[in-house]
Structures are given as C-alpha cells and as structure tokens.
Protein backbone atom coordinates (compact mmCIF):
# COMPACT_ATOMS: atom_id res chain seq x y z
CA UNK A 1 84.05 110.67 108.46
CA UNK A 2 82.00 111.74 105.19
CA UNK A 3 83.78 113.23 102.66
CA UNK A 4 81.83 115.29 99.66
CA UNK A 5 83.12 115.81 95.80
CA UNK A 6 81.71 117.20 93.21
CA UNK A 7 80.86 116.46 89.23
CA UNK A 8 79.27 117.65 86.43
CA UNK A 9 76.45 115.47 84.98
CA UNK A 10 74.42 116.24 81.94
CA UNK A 11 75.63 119.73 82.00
CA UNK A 12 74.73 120.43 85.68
CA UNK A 13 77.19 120.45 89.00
CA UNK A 14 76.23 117.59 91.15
CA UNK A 15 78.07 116.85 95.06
CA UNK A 16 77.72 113.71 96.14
CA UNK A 17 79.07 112.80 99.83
CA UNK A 18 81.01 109.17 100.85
CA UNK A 19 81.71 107.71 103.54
CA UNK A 20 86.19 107.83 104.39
CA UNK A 21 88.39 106.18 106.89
CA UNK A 22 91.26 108.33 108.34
CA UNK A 23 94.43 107.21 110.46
CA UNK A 24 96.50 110.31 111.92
CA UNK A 25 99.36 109.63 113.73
CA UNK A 26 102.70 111.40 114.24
CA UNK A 27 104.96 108.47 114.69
CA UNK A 28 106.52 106.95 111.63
CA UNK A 29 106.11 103.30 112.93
CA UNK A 30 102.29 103.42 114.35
CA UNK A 31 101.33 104.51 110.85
CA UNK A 32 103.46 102.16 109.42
CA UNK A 33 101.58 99.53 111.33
CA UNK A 34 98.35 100.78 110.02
CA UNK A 35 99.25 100.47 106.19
CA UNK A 36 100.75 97.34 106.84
CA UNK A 37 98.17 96.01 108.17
CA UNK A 38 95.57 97.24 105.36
CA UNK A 39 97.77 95.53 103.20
CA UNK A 40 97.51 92.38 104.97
CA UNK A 41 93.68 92.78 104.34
CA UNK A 42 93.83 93.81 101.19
CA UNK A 43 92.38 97.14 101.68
CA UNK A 44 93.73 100.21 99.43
CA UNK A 45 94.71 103.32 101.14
CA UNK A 46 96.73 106.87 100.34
CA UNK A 47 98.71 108.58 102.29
CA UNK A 48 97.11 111.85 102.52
CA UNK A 49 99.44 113.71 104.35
CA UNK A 50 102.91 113.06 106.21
CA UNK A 51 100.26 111.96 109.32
CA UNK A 52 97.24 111.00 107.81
CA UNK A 53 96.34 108.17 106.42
CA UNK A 54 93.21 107.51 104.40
CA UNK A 55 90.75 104.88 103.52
CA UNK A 56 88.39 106.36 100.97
CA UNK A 57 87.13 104.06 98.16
CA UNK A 58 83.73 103.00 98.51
CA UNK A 59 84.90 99.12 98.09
CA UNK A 60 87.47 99.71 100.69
CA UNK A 61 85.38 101.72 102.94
CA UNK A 62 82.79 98.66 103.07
CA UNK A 63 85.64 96.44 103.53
CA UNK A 64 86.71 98.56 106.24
CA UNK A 65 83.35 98.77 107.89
CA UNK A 66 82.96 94.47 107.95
CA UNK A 67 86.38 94.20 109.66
CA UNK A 68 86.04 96.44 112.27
CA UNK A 69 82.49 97.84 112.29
CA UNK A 70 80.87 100.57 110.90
CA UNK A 71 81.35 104.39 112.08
CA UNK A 72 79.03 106.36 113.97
C-alpha cells in the first residue's frame, strides 16, 4: 500500500508518497501474532486502529520487503 503526507519546504506545500505495510484482523490473538512476531524481527509497527496494524517507516518498510518480499 502507498501512503502520501504532506510538508511545507522553503515556503511551498510539498506531498510526498511511501510505501506502508498493513495487518487487519479482527481477532485479538492473530494480530497479536503479527506484532509479536515484528518484534522478533525487530521491525517497528503502530497500531493504527483496534484491527489494523501498520508497518510504515521507510527503514521498516525495507526491512519488511527483504523478509518477505516486496509488494506489488
């Protein structure tokens, strides 16, 4: 998934898109699988929302992407 922010720079509003991981899942213990495993591989995530969670710094994204495999 690409996600999309944006900034001011030198005066002027600038959106830049990156690239984001996301896990939704209703059940408690499947997502606590997922974090727990990120953790294991040392990859930062947030929980989002009660369902989702998300993968989203660029370092973590890459990280993400050599373990399993980029997204298409």
């Amino acid at each position: 998934m690409s996600n999309w922010a944006t900034r001011v720079v030198a005066g002027e509003k600038k959106r830049y898109e990156y690239g984001r991981w996301q896990f939704t899942n209703h059940s408690d213990d499947i997502r606590n699988l997922c974090t727990a495993t990120l953790d294991l591989a040392g990859i930062p995530w947030r929980q989002s929302s009660w369902k989702t969670i998300s993968v989203s710094r660029r370092e973590a994204v890459a990280a993400l992407d050599a373990l399993i495999g980029p997204k298409n």
